[in-house]
N, C-alpha and C. Protein backbone atom coordinates (compact mmCIF):
# COMPACT_ATOMS: atom_id res chain seq x y z
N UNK A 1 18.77 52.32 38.47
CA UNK A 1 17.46 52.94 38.66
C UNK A 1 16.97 53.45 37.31
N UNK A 2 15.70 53.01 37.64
CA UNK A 2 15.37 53.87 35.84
C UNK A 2 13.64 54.55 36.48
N UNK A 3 13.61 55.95 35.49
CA UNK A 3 12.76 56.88 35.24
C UNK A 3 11.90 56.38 34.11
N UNK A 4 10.38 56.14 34.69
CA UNK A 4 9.33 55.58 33.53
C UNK A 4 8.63 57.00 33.37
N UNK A 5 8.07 57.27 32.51
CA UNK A 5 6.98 58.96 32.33
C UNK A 5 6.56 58.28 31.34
N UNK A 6 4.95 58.24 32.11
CA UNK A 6 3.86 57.81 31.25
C UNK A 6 2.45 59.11 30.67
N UNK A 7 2.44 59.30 29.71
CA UNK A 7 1.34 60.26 29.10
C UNK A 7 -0.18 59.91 29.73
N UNK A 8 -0.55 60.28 30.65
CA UNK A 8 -1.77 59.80 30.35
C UNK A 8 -2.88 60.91 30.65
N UNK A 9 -4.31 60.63 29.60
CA UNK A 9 -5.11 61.90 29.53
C UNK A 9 -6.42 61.16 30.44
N UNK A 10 -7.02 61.95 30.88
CA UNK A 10 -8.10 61.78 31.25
C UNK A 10 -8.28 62.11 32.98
N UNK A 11 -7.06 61.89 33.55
CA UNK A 11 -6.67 62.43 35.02
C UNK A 11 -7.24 63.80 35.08
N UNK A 12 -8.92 64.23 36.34
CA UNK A 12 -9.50 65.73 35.83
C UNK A 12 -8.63 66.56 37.63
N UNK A 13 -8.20 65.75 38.51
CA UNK A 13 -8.45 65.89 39.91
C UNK A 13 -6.84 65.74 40.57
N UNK A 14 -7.06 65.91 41.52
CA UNK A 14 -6.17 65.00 42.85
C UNK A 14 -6.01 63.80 43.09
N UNK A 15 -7.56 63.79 43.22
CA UNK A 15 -8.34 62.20 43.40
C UNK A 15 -8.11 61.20 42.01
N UNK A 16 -7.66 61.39 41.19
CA UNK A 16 -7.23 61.08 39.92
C UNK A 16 -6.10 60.36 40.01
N UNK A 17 -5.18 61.64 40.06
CA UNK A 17 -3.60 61.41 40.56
C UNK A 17 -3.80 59.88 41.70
N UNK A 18 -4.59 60.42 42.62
CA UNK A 18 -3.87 59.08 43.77
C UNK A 18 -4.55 57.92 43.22
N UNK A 19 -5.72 57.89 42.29
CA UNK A 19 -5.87 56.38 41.66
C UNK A 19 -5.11 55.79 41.30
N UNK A 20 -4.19 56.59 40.34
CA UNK A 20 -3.53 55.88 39.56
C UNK A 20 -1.89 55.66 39.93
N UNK A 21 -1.43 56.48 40.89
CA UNK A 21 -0.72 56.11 42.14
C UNK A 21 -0.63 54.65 42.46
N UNK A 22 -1.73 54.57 43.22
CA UNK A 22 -2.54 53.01 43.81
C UNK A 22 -2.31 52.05 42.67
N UNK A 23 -2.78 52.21 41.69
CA UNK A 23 -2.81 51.04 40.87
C UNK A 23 -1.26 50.82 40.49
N UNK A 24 -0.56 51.66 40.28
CA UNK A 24 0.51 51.45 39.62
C UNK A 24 1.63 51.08 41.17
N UNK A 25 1.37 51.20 42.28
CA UNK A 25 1.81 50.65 43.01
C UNK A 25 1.50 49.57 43.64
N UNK A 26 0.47 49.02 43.20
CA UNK A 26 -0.42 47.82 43.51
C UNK A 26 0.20 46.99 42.90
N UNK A 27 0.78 47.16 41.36
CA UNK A 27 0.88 46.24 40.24
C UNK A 27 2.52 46.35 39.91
N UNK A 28 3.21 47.61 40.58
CA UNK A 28 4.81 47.01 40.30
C UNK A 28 5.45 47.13 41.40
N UNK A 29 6.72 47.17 41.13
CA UNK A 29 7.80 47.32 42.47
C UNK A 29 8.36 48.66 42.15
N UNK A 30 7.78 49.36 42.87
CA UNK A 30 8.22 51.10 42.69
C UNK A 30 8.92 51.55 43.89
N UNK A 31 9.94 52.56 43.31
CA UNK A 31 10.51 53.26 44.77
C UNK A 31 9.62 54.28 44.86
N UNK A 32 8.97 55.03 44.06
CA UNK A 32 8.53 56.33 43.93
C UNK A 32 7.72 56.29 42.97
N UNK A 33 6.29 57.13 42.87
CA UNK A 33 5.61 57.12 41.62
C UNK A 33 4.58 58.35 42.38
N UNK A 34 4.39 59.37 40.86
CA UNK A 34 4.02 60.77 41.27
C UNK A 34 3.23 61.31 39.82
N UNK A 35 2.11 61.59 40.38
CA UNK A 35 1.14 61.98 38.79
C UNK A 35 0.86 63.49 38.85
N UNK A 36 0.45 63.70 37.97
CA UNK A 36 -0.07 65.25 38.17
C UNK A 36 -1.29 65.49 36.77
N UNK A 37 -2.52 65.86 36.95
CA UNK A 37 -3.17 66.22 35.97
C UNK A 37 -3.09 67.29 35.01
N UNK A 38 -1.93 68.30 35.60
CA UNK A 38 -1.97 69.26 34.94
C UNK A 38 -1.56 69.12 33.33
N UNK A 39 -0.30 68.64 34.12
CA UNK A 39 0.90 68.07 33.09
C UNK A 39 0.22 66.29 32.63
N UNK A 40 -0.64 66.12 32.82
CA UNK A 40 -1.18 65.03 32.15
C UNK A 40 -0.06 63.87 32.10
N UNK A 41 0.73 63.68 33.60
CA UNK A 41 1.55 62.95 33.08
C UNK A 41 2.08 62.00 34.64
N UNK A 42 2.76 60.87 34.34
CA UNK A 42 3.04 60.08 35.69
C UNK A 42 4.52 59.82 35.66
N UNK A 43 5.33 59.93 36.73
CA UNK A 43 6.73 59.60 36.84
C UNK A 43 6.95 58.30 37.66
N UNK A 44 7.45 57.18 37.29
CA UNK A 44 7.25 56.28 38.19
C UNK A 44 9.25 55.98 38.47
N UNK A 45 9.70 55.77 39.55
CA UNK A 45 11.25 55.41 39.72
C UNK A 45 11.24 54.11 40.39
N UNK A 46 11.66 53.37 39.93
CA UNK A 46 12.04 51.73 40.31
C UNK A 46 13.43 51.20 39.75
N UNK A 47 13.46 50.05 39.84
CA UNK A 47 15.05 49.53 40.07
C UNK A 47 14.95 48.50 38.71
N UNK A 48 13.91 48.49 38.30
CA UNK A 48 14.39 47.58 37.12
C UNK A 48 13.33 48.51 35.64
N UNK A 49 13.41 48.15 34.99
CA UNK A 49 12.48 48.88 33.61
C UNK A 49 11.37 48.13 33.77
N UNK A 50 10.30 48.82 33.77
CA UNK A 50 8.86 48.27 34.00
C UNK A 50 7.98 47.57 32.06
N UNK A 51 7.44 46.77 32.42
CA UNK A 51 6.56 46.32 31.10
C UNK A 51 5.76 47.64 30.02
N UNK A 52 6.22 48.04 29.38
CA UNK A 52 5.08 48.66 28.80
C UNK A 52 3.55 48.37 28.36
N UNK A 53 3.63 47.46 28.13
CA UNK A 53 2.37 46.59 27.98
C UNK A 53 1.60 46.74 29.31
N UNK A 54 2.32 45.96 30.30
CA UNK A 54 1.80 45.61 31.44
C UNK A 54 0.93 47.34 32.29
N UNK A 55 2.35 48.20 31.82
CA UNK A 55 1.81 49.96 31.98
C UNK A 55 0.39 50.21 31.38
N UNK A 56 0.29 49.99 30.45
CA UNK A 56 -0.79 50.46 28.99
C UNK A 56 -1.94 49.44 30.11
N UNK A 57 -2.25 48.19 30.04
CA UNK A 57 -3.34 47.20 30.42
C UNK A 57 -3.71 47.82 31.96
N UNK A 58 -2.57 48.04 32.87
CA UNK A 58 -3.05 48.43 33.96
C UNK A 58 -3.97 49.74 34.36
N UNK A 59 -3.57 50.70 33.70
CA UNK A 59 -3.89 52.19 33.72
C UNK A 59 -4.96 52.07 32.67
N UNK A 60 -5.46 51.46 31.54
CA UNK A 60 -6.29 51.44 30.91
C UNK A 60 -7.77 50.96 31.57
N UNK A 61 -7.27 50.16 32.87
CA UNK A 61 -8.66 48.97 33.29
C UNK A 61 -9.18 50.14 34.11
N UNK A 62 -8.38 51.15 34.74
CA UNK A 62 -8.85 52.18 35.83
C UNK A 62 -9.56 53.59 34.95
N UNK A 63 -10.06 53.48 33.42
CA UNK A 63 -10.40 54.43 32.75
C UNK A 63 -9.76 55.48 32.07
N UNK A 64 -8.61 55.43 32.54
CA UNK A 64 -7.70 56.48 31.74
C UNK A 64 -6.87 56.20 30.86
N UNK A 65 -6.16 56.64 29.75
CA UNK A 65 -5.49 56.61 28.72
C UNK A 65 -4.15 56.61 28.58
N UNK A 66 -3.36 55.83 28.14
CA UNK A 66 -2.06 56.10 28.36
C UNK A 66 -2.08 56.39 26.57
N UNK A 67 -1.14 57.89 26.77
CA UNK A 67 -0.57 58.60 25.38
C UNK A 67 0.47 58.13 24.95
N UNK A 68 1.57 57.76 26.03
CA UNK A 68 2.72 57.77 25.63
C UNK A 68 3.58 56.77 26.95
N UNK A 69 4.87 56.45 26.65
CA UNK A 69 5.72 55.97 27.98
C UNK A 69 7.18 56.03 27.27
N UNK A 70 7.71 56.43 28.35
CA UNK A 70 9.19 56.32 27.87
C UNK A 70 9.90 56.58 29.25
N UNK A 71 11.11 55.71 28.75
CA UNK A 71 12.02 55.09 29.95
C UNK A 71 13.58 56.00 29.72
N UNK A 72 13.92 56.39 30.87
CA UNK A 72 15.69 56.49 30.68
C UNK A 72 16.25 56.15 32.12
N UNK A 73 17.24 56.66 31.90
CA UNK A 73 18.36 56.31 33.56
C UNK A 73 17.81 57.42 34.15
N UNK A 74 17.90 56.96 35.59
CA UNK A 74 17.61 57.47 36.89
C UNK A 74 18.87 58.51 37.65
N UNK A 75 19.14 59.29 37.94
CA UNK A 75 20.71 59.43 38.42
C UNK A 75 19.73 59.97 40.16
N UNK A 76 19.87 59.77 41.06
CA UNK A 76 19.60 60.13 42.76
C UNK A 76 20.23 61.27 42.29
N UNK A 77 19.59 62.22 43.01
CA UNK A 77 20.35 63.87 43.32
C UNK A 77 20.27 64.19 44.44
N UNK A 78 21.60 64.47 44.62
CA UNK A 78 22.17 64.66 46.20
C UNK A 78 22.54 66.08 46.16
N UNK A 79 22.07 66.59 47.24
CA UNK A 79 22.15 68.24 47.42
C UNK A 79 22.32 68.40 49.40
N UNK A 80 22.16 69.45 49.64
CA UNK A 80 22.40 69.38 51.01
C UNK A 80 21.40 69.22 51.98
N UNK A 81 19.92 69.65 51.35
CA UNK A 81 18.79 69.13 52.13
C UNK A 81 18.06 68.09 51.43
């Protein structure tokens, strides 16, 4: 499993967040993907390492900016609830 966190500015809303949700689940094979405007930033979790390129072109066509992306290992956290 790997952890993608992508920078991106221009997200002002909610309605923001779930655009870019959509697109980025439209366009890969995600287990999980979660934005937030505050933190100006997107977490996406999938099973293989996603394109950066392909990141940057997709999120760019929907108006917003990607700052940054960076990838590491995923570890599941298991707790009791």
């Amino acid at each position: 499993m790997v952890k993608t966190i992508v920078g991106i500015d221009g997200m002002m809303c909610g309605m923001c967040e779930s655009h870019v949700n959509d697109v980025i689940r439209k366009s890969f094979d995600v287990k999980k993907v979660s934005s937030s405007h505050s933190k100006k930033r997107t977490e996406i979790i999938s099973e293989e390492a996603l394109d950066e390129d392909k990141i940057r072109a997709v999120i760019d066509e929907t108006g917003y900016t990607v700052m940054s992306v960076e990838t590491e290992p995923y570890k599941k956290k298991f707790g009791l609830f």
